[in-house]
Protein backbone atom coordinates (compact mmCIF):
# COMPACT_ATOMS: atom_id res chain seq x y z
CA UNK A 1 19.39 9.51 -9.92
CA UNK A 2 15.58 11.24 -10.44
CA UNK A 3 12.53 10.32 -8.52
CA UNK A 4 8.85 11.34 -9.87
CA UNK A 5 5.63 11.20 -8.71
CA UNK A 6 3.74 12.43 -6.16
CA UNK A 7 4.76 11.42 -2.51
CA UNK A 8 0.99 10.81 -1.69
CA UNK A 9 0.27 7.62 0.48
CA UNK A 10 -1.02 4.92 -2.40
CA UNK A 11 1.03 6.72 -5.28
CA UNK A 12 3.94 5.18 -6.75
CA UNK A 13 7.14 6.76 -7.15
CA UNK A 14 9.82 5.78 -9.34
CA UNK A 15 14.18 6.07 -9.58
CA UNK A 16 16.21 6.33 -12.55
CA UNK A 17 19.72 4.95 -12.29
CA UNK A 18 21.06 8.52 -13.44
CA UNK A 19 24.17 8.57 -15.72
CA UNK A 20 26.96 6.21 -15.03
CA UNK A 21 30.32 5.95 -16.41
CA UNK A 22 32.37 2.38 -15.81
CA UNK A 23 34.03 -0.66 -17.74
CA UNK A 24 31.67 -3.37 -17.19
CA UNK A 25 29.23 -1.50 -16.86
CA UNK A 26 27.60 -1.57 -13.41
CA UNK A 27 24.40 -3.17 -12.05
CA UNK A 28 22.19 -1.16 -10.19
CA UNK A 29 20.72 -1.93 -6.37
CA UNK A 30 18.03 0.59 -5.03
CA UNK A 31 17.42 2.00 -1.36
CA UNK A 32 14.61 4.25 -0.66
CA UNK A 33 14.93 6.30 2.37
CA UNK A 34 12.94 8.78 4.37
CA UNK A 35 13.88 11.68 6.75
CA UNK A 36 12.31 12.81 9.87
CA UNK A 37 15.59 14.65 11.20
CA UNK A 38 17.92 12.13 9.33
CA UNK A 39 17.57 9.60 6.73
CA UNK A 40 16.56 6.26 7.18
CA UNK A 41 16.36 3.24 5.19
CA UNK A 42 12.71 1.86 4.52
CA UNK A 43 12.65 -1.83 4.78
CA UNK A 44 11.96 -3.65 1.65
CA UNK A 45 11.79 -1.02 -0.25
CA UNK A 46 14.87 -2.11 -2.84
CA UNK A 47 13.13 -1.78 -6.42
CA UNK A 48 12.78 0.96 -8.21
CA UNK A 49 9.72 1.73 -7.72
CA UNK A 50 8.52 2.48 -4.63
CA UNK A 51 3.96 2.73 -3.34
CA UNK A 52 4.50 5.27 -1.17
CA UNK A 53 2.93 3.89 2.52
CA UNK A 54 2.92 5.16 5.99
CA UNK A 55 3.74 1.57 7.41
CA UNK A 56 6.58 0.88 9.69
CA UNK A 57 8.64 4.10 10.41
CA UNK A 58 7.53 6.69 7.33
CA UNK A 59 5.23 8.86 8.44
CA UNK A 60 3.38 12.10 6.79
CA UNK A 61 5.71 15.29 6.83
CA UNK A 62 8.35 12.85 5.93
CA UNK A 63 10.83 13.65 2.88
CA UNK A 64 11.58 10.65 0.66
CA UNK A 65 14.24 10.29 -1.76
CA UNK A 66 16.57 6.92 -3.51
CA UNK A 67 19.53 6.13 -2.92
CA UNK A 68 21.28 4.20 -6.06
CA UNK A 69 24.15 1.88 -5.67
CA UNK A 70 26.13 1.03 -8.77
CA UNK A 71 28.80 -2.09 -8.95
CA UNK A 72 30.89 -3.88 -11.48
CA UNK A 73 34.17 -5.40 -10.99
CA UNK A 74 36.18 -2.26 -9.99
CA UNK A 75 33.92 -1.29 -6.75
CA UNK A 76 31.11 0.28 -6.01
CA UNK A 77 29.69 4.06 -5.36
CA UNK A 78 26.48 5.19 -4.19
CA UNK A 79 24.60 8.80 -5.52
CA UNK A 80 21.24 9.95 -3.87
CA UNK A 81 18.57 11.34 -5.66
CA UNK A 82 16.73 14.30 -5.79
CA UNK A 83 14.58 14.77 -2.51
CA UNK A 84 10.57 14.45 -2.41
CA UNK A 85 8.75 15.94 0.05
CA UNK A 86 6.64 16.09 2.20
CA UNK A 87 4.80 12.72 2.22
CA UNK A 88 1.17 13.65 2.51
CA UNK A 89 -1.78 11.48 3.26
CA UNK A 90 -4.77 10.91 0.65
CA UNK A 91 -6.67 13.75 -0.06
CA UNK A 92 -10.37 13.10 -0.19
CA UNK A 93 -11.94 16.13 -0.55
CA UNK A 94 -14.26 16.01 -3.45
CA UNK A 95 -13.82 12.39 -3.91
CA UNK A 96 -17.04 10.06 -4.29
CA UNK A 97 -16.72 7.46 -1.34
CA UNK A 98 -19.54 5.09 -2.92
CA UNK A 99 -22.09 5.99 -0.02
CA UNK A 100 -25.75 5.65 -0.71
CA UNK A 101 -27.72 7.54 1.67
CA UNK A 102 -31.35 6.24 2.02
């Protein structure tokens, strides 16, 4: 599995399935994770896509990376991605903020 994008709170990031080999051919589950000393699973975040947020336990400095899950009718396996890192927060330096200033 890939990820791209930019791990930037309010981007989106997105998971290929990678190359699989297996007769049927397997469906694909999705697991996004983070690590901030080991990796965790983020709640909810199953698809794959993923808006990267600092909710719940993912924080900025945290790595992020998916975790793909492929099944058919022999088993399963699981492959990680490539890692992304570090999750920054949104950069608004030089950014027009819609003020008016009187």
């Amino acid at each position: 599995p890939v990820i791209s994008g930019t791990p930037e709170v309010g981007q989106t990031l997105s998971c290929t399935t990678g190359t699989w080999t297996g007769i049927p051919t397997p469906t694909y589950t999705y697991q996004w994770q983070y690590n901030d000393g080991s990796w965790n699973s983020i709640a909810a975040a199953t698809s794959a896509t993923w808006v990267v947020t600092v909710a719940g336990a993912v924080d900025v400095g945290d790595s992020i990376r998916c975790q793909v899950t492929g099944t058919n009718a022999s088993g399963s396996a699981t492959a990680n991605s490539n890692t992304l890192g570090v999750v920054t927060a949104i950069d608004f330096t030089n950014q027009y903020l819609g003020v008016s200033v009187a």
